[in-house]
Protein backbone atom coordinates (compact mmCIF):
# COMPACT_ATOMS: atom_id res chain seq x y z
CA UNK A 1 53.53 33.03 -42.65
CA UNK A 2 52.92 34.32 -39.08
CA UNK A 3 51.33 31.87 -37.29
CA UNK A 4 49.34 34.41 -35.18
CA UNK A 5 47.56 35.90 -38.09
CA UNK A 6 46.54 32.22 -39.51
CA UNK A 7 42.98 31.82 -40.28
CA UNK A 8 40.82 29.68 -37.27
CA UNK A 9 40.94 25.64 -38.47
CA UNK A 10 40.65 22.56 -38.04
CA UNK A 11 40.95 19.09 -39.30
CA UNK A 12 37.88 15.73 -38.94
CA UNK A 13 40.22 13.00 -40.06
CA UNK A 14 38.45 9.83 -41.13
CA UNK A 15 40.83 6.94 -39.69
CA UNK A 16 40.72 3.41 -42.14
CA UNK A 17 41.90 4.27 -45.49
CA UNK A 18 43.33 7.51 -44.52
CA UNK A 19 45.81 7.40 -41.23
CA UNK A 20 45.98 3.63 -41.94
CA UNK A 21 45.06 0.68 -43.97
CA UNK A 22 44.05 -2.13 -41.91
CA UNK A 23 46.96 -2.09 -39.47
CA UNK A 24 49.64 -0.57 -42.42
CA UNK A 25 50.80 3.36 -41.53
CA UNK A 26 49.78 4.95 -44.74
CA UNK A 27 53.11 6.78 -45.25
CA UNK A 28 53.23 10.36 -44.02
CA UNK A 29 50.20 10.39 -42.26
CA UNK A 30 52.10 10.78 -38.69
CA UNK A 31 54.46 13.65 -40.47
CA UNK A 32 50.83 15.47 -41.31
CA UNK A 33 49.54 15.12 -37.70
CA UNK A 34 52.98 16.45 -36.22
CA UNK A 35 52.82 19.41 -38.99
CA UNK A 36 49.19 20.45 -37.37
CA UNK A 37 50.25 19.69 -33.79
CA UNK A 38 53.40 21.90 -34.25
CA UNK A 39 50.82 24.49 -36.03
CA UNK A 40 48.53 24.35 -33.09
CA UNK A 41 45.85 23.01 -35.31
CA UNK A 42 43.24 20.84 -33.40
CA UNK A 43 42.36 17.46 -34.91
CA UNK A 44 39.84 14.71 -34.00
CA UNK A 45 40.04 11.23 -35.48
CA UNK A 46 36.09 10.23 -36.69
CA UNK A 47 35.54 6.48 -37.63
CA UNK A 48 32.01 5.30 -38.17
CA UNK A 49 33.60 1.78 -35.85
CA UNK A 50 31.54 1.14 -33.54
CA UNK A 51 33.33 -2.58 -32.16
CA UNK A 52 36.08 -0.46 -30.26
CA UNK A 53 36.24 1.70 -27.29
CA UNK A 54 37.70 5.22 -27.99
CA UNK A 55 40.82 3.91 -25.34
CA UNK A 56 41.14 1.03 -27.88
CA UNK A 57 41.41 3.19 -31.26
CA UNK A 58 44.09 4.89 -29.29
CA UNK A 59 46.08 2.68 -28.58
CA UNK A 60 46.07 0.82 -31.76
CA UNK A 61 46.96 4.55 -33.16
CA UNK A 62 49.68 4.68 -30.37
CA UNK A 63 51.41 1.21 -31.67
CA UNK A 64 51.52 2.42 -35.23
CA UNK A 65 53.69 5.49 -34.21
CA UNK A 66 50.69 8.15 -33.88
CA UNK A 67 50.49 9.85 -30.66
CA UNK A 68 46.86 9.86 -29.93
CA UNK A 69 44.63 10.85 -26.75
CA UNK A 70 41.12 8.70 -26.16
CA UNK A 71 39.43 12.43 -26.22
CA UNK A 72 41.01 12.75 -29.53
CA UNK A 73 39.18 9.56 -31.05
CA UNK A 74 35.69 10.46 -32.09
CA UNK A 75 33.32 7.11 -32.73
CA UNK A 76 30.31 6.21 -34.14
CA UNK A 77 28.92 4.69 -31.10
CA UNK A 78 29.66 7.56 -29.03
CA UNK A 79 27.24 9.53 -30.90
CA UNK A 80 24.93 7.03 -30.85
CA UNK A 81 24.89 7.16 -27.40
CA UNK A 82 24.79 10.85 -27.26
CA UNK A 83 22.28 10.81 -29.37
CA UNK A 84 20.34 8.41 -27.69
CA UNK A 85 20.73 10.09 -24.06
CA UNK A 86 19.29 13.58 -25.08
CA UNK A 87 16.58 11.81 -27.05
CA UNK A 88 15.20 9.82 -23.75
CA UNK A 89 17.43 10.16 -21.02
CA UNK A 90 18.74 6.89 -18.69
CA UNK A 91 16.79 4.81 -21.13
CA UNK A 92 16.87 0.85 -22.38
CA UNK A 93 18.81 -0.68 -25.48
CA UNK A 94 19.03 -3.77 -26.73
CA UNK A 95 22.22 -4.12 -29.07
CA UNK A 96 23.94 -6.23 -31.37
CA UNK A 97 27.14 -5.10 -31.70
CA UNK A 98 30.62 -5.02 -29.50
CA UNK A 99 32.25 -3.72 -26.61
CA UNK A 100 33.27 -0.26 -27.70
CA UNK A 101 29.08 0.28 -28.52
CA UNK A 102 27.79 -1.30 -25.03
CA UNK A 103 30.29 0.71 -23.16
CA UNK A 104 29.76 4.46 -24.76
CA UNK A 105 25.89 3.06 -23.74
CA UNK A 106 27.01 2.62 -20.47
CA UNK A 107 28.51 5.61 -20.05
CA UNK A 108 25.47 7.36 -21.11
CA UNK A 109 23.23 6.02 -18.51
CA UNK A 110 21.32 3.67 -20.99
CA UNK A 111 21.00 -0.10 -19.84
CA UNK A 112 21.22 -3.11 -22.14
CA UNK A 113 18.38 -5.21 -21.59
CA UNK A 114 16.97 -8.32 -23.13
CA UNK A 115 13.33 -7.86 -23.14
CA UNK A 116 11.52 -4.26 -24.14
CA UNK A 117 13.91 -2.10 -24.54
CA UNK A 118 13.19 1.30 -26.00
CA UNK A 119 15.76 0.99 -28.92
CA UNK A 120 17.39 -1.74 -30.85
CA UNK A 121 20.90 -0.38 -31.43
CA UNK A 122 22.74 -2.02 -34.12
CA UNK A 123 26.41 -1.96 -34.40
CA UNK A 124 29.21 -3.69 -36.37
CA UNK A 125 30.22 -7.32 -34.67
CA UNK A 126 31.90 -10.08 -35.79
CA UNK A 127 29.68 -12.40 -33.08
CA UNK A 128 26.79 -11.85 -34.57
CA UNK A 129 24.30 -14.24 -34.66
CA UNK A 130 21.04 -15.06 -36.58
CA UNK A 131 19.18 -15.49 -32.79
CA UNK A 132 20.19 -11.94 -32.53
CA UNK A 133 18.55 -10.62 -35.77
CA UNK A 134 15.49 -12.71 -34.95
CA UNK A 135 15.22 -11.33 -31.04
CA UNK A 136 16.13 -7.72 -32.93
CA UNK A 137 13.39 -8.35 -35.49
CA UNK A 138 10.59 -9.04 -33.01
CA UNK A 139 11.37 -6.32 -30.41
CA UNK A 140 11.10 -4.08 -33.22
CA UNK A 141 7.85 -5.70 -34.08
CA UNK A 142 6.88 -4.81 -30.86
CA UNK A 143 7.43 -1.06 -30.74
CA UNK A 144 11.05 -0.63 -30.19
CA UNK A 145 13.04 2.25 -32.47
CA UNK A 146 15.66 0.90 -34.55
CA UNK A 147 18.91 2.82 -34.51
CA UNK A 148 21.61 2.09 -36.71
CA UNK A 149 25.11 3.49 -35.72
CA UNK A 150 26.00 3.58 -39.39
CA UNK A 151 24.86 2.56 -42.74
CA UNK A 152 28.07 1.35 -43.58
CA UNK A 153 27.01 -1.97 -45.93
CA UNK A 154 30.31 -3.56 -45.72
CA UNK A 155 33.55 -3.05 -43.44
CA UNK A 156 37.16 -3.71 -45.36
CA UNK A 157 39.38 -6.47 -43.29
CA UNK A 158 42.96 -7.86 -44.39
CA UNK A 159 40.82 -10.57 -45.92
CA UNK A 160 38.34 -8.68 -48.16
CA UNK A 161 35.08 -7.67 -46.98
CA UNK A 162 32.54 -8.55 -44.88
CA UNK A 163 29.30 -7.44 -43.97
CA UNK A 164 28.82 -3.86 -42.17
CA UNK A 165 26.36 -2.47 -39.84
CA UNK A 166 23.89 -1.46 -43.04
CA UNK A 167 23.93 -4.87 -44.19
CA UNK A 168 22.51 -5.86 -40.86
CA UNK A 169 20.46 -3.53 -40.62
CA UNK A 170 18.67 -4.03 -43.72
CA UNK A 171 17.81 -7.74 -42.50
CA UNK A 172 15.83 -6.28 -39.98
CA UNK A 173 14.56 -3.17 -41.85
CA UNK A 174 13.09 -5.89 -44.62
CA UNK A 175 11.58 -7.82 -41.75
CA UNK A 176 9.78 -4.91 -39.89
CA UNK A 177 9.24 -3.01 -42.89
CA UNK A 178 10.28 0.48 -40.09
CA UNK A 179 13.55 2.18 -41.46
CA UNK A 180 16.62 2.92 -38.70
CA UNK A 181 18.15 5.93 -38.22
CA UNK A 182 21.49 6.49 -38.44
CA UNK A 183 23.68 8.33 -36.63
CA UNK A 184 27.16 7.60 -38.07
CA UNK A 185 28.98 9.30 -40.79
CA UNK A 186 27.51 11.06 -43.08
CA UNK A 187 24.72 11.93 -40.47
CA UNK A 188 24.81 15.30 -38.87
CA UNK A 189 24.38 14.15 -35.78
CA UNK A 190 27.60 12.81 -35.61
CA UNK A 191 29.14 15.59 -37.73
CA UNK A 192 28.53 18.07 -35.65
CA UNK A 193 28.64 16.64 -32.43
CA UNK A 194 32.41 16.19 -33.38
CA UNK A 195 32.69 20.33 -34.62
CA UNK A 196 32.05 21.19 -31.55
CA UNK A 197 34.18 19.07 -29.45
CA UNK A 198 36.40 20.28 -31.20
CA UNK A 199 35.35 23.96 -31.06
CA UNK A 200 35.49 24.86 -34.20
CA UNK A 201 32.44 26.96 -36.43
CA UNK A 202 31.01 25.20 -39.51
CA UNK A 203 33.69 27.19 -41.88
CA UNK A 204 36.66 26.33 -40.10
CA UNK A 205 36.02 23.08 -40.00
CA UNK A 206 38.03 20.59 -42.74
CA UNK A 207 36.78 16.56 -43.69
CA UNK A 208 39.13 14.44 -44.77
CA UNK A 209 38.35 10.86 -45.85
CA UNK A 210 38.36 8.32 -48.55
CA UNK A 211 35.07 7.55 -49.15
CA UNK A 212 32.74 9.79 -51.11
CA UNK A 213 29.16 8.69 -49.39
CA UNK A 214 30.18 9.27 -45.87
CA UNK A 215 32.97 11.54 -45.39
CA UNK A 216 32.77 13.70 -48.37
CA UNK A 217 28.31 13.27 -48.18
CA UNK A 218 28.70 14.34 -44.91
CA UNK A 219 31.65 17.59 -45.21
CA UNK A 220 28.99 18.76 -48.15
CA UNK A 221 25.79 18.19 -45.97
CA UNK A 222 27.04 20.43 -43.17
CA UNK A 223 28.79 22.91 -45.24
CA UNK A 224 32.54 22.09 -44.17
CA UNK A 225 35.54 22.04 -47.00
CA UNK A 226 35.93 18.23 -47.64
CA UNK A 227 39.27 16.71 -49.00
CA UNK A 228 39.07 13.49 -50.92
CA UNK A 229 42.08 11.08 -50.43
CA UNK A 230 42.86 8.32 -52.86
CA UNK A 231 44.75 5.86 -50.46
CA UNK A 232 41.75 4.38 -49.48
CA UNK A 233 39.50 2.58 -51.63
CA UNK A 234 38.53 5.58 -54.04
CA UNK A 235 39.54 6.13 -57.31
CA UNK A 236 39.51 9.59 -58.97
CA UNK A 237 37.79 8.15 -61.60
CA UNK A 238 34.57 8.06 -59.22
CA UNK A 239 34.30 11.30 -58.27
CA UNK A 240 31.85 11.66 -61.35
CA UNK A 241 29.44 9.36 -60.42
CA UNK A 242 28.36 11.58 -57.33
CA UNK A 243 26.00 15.14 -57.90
CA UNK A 244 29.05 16.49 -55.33
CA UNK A 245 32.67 16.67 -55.18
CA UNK A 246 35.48 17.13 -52.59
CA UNK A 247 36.93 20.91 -52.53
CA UNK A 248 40.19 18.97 -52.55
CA UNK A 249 41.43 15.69 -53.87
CA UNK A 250 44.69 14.59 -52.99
CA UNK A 251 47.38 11.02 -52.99
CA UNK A 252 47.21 11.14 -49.30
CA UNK A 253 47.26 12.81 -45.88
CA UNK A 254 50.58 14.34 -45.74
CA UNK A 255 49.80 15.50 -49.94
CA UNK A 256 47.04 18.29 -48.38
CA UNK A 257 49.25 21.53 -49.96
CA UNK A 258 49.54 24.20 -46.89
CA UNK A 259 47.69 26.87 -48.88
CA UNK A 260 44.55 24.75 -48.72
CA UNK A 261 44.52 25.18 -45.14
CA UNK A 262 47.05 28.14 -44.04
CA UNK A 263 45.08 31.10 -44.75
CA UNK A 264 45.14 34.44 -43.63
CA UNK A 265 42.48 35.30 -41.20
């Protein structure tokens, strides 16, 4: 197939569960990523991680074999702070959560503060405290908006599970009785931010992930194709419980067929 006459597209690739499983290469996911690079296919890694800087994710990609750029890695707290920067501009946060959030904060021209901040920004963190929750609880009390860079209840480790950003979150949503926003996956916030670093147009754009409430949720909410990979934690067996399905579902990565994404223009 002549390359030149190849449909416009491009590929949101969710990262734990589909690239890699904790810090395991899922096999052929760097023979997929050469395939596009060779192809001249543009790619951006999305993970709704807030804990790591996008430097970081590279370089953990980097060790596992994956050639990977920071302007390649596409996070959760970025678009938080995005977000959060065209909302009110060189503004206040107070956030529990890790480096990778504080610094995409940082270099949005917000300030972490202590005391009255115009946001409490909650991330994932394995410091986390219950003097934080409390402090987050009252400032919230007190006027501040509560932003949530994902809804994720729990985050997979090599141990089992612990508890995510939603989990948090819904400590201090109980408390307040105010709601957070979200601005992770499957928001569109962060869904389309990522299009259009990317450059692409809502029907060239391609989701892949392994989870059908945020990568999948979010593909179908913004009216990209979505492909469904089962070396995550989804079974195929699932699928049915959702009012939506994938346009794809496939083993893994490097399973996508060509024709699914080599079209003529």
């Amino acid at each position: 197939m002549s390359q030149s006459t190849l449909k416009k597209v491009g590929f949101l690739l969710d990262m734990d569960g589909v690239i890699y499983r904790g810090n395991e290469l899922i096999p052929g996911s760097d023979t997929f990523l050469k395939k596009l690079k060779s192809l001249e296919i543009p790619y951006m890694f999305l993970t709704n991680n807030s804990q790591r800087t996008r430097r970081d994710v590279a370089l953990k990609l980097t060790r596992m074999g994956i050639e990977a750029k920071p302007e390649e890695i596409f996070t959760c707290a970025m678009a938080t702070a995005r977000y959060l920067a065209l909302k009110k501009p060189n503004g206040t946060a107070y956030v529990i959560g890790e480096n990778g959030l504080t610094a995409a904060l940082h270099q949005n021209g917000y300030t972490v503060v202590d005391d009255e901040p115009d946001f409490v920004v909650v991330g994932e963190g394995r410091t986390i405290n219950f003097e934080m929750i409390e402090k987050a609880v009252r400032l919230v009390a007190k006027g501040a908006s509560l932003i949530a860079t994902n809804l994720d209840a729990v985050c997979p480790t090599e141990q089992g599970i612990r508890p995510g950003c939603g989990a948090i979150v819904a400590m201090i949503e109980s408390a307040t009785g105010k709601k957070a926003f979200s601005v992770g996956k499957p928001s569109p916030v962060m869904m389309r931010m990522a299009r259009k670093e990317l450059g692409l147009s809502t029907d060239e754009t391609i989701m892949v992930g392994d989870t059908m409430y945020t990568d999948v949720l979010g593909a179908v909410q913004m009216g990209y194709r979505s492909v469904l990979v089962l070396s995550g934690h989804t079974e195929e067996k699932s699928i049915s419980n959702y009012a939506y399905a994938p346009d794809l579902v496939a083993s893994c990565l490097n399973e996508i067929p060509e024709t699914f994404y080599l079209t003529h223009g």
